[in-house]
C-alpha atoms as a PDB file:
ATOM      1  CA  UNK A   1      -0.925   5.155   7.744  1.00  0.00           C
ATOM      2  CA  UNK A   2      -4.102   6.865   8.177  1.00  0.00           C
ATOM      3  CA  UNK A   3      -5.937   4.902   5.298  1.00  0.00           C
ATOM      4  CA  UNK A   4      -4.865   1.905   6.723  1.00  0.00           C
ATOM      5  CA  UNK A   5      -8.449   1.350   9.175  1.00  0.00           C
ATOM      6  CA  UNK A   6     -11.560   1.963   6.634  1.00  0.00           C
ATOM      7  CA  UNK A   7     -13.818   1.893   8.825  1.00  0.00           C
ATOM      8  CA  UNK A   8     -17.210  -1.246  10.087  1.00  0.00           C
ATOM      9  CA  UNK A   9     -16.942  -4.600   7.943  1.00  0.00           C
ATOM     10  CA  UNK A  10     -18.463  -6.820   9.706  1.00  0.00           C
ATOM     11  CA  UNK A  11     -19.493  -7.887  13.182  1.00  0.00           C
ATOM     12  CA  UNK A  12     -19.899 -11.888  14.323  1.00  0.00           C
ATOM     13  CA  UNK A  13     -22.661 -12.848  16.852  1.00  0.00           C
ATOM     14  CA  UNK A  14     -23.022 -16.338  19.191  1.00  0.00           C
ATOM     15  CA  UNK A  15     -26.712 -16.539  19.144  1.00  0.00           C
ATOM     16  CA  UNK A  16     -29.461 -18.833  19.863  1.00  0.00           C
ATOM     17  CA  UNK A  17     -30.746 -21.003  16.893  1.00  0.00           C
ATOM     18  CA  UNK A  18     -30.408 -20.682  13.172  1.00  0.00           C
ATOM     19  CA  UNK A  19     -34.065 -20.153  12.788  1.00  0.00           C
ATOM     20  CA  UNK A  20     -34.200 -17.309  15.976  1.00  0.00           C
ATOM     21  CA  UNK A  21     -31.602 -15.706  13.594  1.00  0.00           C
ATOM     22  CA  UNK A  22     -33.141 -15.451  10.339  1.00  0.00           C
ATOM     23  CA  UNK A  23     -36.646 -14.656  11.940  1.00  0.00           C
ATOM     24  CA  UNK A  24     -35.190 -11.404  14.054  1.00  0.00           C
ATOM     25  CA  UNK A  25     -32.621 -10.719  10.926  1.00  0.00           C
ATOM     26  CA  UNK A  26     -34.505 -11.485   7.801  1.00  0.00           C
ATOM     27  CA  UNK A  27     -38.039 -10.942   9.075  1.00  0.00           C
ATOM     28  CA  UNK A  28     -38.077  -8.398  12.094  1.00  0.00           C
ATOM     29  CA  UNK A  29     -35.060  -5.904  10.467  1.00  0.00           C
ATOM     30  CA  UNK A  30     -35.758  -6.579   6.999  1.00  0.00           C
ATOM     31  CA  UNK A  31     -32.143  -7.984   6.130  1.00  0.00           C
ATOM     32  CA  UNK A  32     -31.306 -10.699   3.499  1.00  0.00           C
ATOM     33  CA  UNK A  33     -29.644 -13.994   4.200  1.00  0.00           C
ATOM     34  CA  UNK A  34     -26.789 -14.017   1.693  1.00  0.00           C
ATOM     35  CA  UNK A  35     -24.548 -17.227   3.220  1.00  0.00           C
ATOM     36  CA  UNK A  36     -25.086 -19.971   5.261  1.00  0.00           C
ATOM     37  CA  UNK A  37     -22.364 -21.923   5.973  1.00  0.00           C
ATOM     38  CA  UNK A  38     -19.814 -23.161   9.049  1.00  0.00           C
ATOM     39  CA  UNK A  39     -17.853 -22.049  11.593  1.00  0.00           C
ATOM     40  CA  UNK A  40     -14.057 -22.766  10.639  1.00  0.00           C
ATOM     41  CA  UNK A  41     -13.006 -23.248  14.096  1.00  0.00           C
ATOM     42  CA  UNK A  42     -12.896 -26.464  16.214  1.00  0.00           C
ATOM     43  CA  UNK A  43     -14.656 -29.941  15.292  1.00  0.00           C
ATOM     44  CA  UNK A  44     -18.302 -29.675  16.137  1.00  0.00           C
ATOM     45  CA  UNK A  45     -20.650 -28.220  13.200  1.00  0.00           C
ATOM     46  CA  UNK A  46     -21.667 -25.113  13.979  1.00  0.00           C
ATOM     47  CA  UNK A  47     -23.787 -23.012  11.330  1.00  0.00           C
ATOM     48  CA  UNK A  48     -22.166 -19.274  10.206  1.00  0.00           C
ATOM     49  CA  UNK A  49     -24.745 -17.381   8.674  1.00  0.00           C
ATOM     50  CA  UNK A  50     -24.420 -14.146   6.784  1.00  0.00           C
ATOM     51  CA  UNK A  51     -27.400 -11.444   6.744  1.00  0.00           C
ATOM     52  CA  UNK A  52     -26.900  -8.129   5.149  1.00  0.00           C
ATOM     53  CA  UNK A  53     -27.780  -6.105   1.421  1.00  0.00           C
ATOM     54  CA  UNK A  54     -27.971  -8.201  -1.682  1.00  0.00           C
ATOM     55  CA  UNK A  55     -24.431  -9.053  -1.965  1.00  0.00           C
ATOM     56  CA  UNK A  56     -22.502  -8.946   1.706  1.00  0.00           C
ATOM     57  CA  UNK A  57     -21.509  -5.404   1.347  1.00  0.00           C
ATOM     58  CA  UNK A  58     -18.892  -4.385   3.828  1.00  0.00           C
ATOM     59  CA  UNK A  59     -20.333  -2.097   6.605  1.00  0.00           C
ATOM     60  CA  UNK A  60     -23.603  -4.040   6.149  1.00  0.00           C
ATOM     61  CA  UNK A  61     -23.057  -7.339   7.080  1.00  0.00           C
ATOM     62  CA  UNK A  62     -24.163  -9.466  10.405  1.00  0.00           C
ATOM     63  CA  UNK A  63     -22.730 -12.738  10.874  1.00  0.00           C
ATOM     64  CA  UNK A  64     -24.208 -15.470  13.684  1.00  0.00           C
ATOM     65  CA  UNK A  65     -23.102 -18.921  14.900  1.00  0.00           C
ATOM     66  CA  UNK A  66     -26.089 -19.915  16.852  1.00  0.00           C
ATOM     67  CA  UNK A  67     -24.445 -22.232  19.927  1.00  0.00           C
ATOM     68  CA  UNK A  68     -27.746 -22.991  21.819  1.00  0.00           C
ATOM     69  CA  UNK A  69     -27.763 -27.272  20.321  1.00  0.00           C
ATOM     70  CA  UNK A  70     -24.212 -27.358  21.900  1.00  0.00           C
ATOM     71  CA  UNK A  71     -25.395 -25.862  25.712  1.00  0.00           C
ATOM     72  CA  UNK A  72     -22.213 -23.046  25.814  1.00  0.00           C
ATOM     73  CA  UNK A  73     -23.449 -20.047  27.263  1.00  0.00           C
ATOM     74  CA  UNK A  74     -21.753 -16.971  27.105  1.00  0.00           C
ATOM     75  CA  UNK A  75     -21.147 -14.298  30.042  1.00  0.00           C
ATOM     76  CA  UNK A  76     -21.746 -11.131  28.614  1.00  0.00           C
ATOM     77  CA  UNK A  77     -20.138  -8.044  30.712  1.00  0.00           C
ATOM     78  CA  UNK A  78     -17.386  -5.450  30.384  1.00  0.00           C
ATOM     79  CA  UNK A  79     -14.802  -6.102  27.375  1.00  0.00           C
ATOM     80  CA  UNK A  80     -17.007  -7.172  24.599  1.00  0.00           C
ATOM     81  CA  UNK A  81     -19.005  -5.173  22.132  1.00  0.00           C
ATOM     82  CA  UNK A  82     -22.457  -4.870  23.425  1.00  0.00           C
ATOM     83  CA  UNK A  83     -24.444  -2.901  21.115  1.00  0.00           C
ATOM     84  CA  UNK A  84     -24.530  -3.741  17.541  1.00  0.00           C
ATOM     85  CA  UNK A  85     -25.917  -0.441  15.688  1.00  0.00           C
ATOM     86  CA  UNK A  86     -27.850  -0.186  12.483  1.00  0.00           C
ATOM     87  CA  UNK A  87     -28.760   3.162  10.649  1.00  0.00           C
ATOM     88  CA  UNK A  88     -32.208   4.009   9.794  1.00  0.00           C
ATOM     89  CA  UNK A  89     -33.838   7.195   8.235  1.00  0.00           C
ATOM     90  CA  UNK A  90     -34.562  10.247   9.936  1.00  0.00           C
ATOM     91  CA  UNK A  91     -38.276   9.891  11.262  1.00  0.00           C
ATOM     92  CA  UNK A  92     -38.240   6.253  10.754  1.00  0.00           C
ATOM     93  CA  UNK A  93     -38.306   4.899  14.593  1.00  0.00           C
ATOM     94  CA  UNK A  94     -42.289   5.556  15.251  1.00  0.00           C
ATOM     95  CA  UNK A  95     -42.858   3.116  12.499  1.00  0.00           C
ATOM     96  CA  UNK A  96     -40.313   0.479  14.273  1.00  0.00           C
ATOM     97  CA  UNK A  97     -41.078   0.801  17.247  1.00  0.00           C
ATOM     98  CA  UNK A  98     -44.730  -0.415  16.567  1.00  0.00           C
ATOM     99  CA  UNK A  99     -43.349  -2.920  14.175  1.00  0.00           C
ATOM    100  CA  UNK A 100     -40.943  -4.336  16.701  1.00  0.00           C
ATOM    101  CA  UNK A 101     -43.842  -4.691  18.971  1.00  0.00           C
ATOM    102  CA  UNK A 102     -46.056  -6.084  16.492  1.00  0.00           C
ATOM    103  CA  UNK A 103     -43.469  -8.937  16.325  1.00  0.00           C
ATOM    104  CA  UNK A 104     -42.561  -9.091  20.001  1.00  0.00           C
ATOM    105  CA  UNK A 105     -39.630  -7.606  19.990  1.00  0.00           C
ATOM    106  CA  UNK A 106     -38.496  -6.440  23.491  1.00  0.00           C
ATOM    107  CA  UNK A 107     -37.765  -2.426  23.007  1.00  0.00           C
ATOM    108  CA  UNK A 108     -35.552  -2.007  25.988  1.00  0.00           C
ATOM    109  CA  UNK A 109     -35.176   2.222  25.816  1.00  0.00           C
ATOM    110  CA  UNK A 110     -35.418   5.095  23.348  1.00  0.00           C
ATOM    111  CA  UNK A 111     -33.210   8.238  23.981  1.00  0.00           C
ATOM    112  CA  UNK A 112     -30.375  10.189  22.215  1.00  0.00           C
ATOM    113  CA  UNK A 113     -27.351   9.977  21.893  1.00  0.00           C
ATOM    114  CA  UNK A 114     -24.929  12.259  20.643  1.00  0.00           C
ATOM    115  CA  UNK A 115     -27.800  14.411  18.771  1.00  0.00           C
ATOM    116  CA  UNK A 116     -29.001  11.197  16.932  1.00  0.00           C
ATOM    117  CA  UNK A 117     -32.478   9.528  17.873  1.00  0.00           C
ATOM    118  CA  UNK A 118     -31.863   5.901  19.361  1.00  0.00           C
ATOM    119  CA  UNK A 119     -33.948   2.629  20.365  1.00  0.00           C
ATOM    120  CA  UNK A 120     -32.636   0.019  21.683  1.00  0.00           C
ATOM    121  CA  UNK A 121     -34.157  -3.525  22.142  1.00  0.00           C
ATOM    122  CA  UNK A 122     -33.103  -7.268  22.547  1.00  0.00           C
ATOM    123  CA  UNK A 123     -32.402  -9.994  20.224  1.00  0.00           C
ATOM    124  CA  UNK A 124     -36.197 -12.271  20.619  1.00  0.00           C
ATOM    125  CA  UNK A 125     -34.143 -15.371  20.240  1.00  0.00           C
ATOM    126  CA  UNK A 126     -31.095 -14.624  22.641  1.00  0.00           C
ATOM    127  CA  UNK A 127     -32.478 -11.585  25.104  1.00  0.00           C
ATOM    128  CA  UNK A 128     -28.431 -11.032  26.168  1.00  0.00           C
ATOM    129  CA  UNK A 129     -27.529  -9.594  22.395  1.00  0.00           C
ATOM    130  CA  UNK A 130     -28.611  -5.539  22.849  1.00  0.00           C
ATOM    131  CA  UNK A 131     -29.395  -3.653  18.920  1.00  0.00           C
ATOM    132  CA  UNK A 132     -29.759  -0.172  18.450  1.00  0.00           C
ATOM    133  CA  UNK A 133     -31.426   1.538  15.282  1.00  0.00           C
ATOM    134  CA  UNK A 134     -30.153   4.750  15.087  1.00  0.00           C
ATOM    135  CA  UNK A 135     -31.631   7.816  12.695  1.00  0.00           C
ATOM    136  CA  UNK A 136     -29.194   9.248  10.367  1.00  0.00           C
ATOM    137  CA  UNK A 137     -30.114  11.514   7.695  1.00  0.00           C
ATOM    138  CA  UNK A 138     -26.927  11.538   6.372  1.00  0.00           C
ATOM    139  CA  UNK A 139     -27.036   7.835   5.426  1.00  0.00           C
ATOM    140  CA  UNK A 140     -27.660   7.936   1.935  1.00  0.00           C
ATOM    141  CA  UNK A 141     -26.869   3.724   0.981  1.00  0.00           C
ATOM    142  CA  UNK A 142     -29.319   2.352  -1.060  1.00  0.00           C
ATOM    143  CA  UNK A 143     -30.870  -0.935   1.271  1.00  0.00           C
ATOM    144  CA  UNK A 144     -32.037  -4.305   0.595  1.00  0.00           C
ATOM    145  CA  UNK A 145     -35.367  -4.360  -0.687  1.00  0.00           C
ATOM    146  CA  UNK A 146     -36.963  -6.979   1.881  1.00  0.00           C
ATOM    147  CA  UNK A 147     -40.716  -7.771   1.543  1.00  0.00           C
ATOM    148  CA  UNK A 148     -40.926  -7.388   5.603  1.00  0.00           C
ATOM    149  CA  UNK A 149     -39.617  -4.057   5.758  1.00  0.00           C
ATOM    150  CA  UNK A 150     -40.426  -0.794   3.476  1.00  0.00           C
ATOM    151  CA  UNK A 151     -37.963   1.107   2.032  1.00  0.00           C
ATOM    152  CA  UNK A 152     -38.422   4.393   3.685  1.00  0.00           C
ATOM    153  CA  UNK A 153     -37.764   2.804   6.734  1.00  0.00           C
ATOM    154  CA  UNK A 154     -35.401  -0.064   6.263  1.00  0.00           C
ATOM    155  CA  UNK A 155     -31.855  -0.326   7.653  1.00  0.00           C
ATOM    156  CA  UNK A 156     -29.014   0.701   5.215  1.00  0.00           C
ATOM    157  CA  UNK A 157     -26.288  -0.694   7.420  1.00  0.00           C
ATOM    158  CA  UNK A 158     -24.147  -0.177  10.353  1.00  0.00           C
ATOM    159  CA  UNK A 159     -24.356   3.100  12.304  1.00  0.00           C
ATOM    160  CA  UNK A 160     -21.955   2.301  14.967  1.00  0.00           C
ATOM    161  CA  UNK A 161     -21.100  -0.593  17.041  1.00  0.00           C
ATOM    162  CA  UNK A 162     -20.347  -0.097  21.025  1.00  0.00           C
ATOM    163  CA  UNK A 163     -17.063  -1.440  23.095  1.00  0.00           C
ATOM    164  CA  UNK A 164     -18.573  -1.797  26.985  1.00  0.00           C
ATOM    165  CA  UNK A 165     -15.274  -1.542  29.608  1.00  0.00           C
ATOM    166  CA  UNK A 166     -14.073  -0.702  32.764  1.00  0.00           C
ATOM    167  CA  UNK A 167     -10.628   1.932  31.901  1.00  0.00           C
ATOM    168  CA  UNK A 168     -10.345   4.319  28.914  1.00  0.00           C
ATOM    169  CA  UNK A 169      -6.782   5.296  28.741  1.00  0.00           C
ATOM    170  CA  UNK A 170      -5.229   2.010  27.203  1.00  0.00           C
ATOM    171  CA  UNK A 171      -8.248   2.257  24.848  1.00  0.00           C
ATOM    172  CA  UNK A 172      -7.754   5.238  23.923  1.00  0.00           C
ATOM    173  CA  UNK A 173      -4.011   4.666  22.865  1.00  0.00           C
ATOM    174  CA  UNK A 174      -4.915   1.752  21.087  1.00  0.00           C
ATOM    175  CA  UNK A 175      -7.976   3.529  19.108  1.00  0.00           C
ATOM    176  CA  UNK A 176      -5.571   6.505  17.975  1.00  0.00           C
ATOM    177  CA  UNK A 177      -2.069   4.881  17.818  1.00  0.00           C
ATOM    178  CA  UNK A 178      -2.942   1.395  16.769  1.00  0.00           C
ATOM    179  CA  UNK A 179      -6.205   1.617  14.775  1.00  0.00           C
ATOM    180  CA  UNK A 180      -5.967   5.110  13.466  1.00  0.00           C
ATOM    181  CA  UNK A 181      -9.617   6.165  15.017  1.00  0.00           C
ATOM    182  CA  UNK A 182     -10.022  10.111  15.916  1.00  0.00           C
ATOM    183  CA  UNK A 183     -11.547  10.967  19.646  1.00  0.00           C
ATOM    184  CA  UNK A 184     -14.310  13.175  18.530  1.00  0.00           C
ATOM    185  CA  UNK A 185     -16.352  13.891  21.777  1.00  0.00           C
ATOM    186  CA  UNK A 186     -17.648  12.269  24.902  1.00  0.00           C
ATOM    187  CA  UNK A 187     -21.603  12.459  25.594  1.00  0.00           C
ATOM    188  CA  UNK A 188     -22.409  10.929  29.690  1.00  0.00           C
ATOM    189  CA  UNK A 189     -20.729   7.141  29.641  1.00  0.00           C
ATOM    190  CA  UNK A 190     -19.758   7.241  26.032  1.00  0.00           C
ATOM    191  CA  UNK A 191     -17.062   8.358  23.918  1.00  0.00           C
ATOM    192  CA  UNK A 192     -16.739   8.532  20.210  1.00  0.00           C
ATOM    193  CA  UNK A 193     -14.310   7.528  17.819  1.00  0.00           C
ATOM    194  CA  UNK A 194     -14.296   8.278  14.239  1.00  0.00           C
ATOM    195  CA  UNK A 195     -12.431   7.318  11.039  1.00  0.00           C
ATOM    196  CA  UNK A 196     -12.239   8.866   7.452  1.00  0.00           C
ATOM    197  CA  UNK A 197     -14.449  11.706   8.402  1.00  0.00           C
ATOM    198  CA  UNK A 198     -16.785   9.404  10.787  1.00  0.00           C
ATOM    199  CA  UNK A 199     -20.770   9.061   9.881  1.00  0.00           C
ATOM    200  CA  UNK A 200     -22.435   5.517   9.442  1.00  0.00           C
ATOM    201  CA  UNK A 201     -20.337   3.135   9.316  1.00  0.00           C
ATOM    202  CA  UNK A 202     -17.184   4.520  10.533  1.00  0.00           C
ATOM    203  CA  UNK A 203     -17.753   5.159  14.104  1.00  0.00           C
ATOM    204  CA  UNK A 204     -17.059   3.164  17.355  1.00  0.00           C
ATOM    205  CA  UNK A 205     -18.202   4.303  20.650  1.00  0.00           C
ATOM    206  CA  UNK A 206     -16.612   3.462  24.134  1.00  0.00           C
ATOM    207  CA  UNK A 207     -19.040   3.133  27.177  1.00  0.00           C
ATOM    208  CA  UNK A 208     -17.720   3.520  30.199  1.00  0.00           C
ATOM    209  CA  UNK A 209     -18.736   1.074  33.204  1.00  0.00           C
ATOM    210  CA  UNK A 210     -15.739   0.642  35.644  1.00  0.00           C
ATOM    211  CA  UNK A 211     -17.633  -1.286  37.699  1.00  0.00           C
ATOM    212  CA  UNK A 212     -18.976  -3.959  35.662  1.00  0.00           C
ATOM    213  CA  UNK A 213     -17.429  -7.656  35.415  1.00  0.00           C
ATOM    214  CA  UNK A 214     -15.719  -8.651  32.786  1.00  0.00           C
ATOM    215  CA  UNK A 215     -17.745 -10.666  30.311  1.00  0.00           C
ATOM    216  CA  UNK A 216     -15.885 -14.373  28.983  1.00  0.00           C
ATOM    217  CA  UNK A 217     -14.457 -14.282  25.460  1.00  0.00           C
ATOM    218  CA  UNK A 218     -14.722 -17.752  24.416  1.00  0.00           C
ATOM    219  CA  UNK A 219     -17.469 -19.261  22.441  1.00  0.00           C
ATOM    220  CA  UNK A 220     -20.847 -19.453  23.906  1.00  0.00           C
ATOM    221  CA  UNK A 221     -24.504 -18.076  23.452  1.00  0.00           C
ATOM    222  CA  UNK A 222     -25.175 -14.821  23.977  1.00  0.00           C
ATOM    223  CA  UNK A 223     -22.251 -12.707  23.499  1.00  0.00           C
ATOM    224  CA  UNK A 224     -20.525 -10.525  20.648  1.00  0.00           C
ATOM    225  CA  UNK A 225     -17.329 -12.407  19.345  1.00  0.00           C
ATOM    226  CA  UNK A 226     -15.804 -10.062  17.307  1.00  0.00           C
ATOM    227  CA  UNK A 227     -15.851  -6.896  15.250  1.00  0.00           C
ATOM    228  CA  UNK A 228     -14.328  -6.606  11.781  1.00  0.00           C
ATOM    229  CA  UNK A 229     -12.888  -3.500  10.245  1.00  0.00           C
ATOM    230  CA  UNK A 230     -12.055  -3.065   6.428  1.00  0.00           C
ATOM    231  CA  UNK A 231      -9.122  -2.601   5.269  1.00  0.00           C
ATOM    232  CA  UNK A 232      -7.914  -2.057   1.281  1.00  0.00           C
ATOM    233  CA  UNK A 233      -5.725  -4.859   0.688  1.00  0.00           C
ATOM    234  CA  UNK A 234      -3.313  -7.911   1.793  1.00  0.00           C
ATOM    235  CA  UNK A 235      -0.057  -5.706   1.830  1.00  0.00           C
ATOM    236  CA  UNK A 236      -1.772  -2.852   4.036  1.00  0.00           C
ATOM    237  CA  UNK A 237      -3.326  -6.019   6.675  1.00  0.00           C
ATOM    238  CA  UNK A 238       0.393  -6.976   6.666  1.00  0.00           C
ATOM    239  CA  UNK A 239       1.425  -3.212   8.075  1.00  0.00           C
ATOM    240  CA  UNK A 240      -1.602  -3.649  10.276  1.00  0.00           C
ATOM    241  CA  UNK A 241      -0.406  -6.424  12.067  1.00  0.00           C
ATOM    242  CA  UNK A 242       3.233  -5.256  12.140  1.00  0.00           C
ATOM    243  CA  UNK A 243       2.392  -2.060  13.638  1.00  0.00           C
ATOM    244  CA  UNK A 244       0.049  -3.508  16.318  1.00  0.00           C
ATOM    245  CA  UNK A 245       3.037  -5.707  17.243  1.00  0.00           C
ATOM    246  CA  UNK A 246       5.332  -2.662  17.101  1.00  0.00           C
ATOM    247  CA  UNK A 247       3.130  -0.796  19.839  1.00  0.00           C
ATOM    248  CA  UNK A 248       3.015  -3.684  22.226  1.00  0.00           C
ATOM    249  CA  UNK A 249      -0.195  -5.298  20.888  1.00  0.00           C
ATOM    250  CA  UNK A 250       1.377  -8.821  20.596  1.00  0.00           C
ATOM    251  CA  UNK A 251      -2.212 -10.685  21.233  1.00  0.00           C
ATOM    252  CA  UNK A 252      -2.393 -10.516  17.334  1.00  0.00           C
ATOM    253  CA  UNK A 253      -2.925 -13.822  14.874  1.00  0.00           C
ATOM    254  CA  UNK A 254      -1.465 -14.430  11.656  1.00  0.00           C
ATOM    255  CA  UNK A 255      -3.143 -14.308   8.230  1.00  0.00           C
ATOM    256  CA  UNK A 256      -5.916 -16.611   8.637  1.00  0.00           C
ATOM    257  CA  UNK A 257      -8.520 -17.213   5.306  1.00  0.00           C
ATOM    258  CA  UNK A 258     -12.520 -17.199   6.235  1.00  0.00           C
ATOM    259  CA  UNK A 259     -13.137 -18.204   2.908  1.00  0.00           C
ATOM    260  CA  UNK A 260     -15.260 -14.645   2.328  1.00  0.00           C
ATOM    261  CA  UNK A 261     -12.825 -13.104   3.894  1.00  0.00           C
ATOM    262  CA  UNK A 262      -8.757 -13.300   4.737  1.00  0.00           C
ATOM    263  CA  UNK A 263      -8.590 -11.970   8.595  1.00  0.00           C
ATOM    264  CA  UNK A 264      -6.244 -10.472  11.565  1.00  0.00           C
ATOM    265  CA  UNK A 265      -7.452 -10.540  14.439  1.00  0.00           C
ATOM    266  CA  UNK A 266      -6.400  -8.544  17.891  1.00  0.00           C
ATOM    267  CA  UNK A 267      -7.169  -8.779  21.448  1.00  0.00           C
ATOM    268  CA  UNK A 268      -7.643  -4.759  22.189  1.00  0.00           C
ATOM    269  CA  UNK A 269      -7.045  -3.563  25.769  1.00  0.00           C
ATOM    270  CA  UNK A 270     -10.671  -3.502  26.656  1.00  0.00           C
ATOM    271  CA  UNK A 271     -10.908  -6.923  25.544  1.00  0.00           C
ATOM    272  CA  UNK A 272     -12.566  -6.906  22.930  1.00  0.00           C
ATOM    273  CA  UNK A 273     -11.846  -8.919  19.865  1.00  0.00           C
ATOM    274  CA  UNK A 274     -11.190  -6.626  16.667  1.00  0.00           C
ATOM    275  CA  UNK A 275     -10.060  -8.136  13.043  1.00  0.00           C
ATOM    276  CA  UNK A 276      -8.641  -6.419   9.966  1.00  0.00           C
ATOM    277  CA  UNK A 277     -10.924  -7.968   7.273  1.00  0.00           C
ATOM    278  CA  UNK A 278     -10.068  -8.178   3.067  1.00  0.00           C
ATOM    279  CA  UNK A 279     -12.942  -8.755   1.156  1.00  0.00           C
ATOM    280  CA  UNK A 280     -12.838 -11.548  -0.907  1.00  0.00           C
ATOM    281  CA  UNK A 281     -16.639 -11.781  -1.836  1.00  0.00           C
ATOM    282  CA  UNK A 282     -19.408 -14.167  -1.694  1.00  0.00           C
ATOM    283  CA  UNK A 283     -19.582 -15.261  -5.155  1.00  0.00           C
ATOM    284  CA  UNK A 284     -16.368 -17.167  -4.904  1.00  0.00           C
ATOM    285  CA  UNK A 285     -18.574 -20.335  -4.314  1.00  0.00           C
ATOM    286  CA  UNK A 286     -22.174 -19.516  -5.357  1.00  0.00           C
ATOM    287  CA  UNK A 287     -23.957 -17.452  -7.780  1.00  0.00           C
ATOM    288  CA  UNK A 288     -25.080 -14.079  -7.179  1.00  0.00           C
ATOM    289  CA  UNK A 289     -28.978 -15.146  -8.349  1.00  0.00           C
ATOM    290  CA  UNK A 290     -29.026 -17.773  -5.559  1.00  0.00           C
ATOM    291  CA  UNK A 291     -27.039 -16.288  -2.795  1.00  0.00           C
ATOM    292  CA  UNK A 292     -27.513 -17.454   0.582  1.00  0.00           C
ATOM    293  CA  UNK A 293     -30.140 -20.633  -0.939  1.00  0.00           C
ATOM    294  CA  UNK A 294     -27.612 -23.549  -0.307  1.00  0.00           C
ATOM    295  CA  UNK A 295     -26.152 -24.586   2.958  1.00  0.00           C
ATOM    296  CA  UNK A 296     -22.275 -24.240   1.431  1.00  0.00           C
ATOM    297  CA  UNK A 297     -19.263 -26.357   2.990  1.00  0.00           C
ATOM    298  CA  UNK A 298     -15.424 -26.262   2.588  1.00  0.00           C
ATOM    299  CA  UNK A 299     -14.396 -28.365  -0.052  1.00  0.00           C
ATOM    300  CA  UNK A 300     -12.338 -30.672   2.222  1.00  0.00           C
ATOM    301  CA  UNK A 301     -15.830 -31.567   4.056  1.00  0.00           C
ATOM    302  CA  UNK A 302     -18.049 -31.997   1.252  1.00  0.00           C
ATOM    303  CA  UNK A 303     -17.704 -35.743   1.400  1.00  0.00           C
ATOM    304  CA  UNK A 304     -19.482 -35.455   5.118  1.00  0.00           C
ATOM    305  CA  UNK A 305     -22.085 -32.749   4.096  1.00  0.00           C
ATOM    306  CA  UNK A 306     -24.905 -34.394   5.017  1.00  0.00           C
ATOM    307  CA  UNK A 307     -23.767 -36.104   7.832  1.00  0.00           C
ATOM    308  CA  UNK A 308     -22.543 -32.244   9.216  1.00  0.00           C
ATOM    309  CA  UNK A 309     -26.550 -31.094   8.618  1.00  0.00           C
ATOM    310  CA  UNK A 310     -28.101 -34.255  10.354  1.00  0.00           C
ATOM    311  CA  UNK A 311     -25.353 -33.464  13.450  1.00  0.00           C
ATOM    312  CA  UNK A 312     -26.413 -29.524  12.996  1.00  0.00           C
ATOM    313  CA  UNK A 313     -30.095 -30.718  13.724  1.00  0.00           C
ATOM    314  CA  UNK A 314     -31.205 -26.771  13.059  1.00  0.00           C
ATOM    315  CA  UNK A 315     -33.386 -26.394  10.391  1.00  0.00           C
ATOM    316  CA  UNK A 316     -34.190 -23.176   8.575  1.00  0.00           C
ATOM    317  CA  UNK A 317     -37.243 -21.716   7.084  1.00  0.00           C
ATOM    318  CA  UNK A 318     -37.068 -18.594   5.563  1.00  0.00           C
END
């Protein structure tokens, strides 16, 4: 089954406000707001918003639920995701970096990793959420053309995302046996995993910190929820889950539907949250000419739509 992983979908964000969002997303990295919805899960209205290319592309698409109006902090730590990565042309992070400052972003270190130029900086809005741009020339997706951001320097989607945690080995089996990853090197505190051939997109990185507390997993500003990887269809999600279950990895859900998406989701040994993701697309309930316009709600809560934005009490301006 070594099709079975494709490689980044999406990655899911508890963040500050709706408005800290789409000013760091939409106005800072240049992305486009293409949903704004809610979160499925529990009663209170919380907003899920969607920033990425023109349509939600898979590999290229940031999701948020902004938890600051509810007071839930998260704990951020060891066995979460703590770098979300984004690929950006080769010779393209002099013109960030002064952009970044120009709109106060916090640039918390530039280095290399693995051969690749990195900087690294801080969500404005919610300081505990880390972001790396990463140059890589052999990125050749076309990206969204954004009025804040040119196009020779803009972000053409995931590079990488980064698992933080405190023991390898489990990982490891899990990465190769369970999620059909590749090791492909080690460089200081980090070690790479690749799938179909690795490059943007299809890579995941392990950074090792055995000393480093545990970070919470429920929901709560300021930490990475989940990760979602492709895969090609319902029947292989079905093998997904059956396999995981077959190696031990029983912390896995059923089929649930996101609406844009139908999801399985696993607890991985580090502790982060991973999900096998189908596409269903975001056209299902909104025209491609006004994607990401209208605040959109589940049928079944239509009837309370305004009542859900006066409790939401988060405004947008784009």
């Amino acid at each position: 089954m070594s099709d079975r992983i494709q490689g980044l979908h999406h990655i899911t964000l508890c963040t500050g406000t709706a408005q800290g969002d789409v000013n760091f997303f939409v106005k800072t990295l240049g992305l486009n707001l293409v949903k704004r919805t809610l979160l499925y899960d529990g009663k209170e209205p919380v907003y899920h918003l969607y920033f990425s290319d023109r349509l939600g592309s898979p590999g290229n698409l940031t999701t948020t639920f902004p938890w600051r109006r509810t007071g839930r902090k998260a704990k951020s730590g060891s066995g979460q995701i703590s770098l979300t990565s984004y690929s950006v042309p080769t010779g393209s992070l002099e013109w960030w970096n002064e952009n970044l400052g120009k709109k106060a972003v916090n640039v918390l270190e530039r280095y290399e990793r693995f051969g690749q130029k990195v900087l690294k900086m801080e969500h404005p809005d919610c300081p505990a959420l880390h972001f790396e741009l990463i140059e890589d020339a052999g990125d050749t997706r076309a990206p969204f053309d954004s009025p804040y951001v040119p196009k020779q320097y803009a972000i053409r989607g995931f590079h990488s995302w980064t698992v933080t945690l405190r023991d390898l080995e489990d990982m490891h089996f899990f990465m190769s046996e369970g999620w059909n990853h590749e090791k492909v090197g080690t460089d200081g505190e980090f070690t790479r995993y690749t799938v179909n051939g690795g490059g943007a997109a299809k890579t995941v990185d392990l950074l090792l910190k055995p000393d480093l507390a545990p970070g919470n997993w429920s929901y709560g500003e300021g930490m990475v929820h989940h990760g979602a990887f492709g895969i090609p269809d319902l029947d292989v999600q079905e093998q997904v889950k059956n396999e995981l279950e077959g190696l031990g990895f029983t912390d896995t859900s059923d089929r649930k539907h996101r609406g844009y998406f139908q999801s399985v989701y696993v607890r991985t040994p580090a502790g982060a949250l991973f999900e096998a993701a189908h596409t269903l697309g975001f056209t299902v309930d909104e025209p491609e000419e006004t994607l990401g316009q209208a605040f959109i709600i589940s049928p079944q809560f239509e009837s309370q739509k305004e009542e859900l934005l006066r409790r939401l009490n988060d405004p947008i301006v784009l």
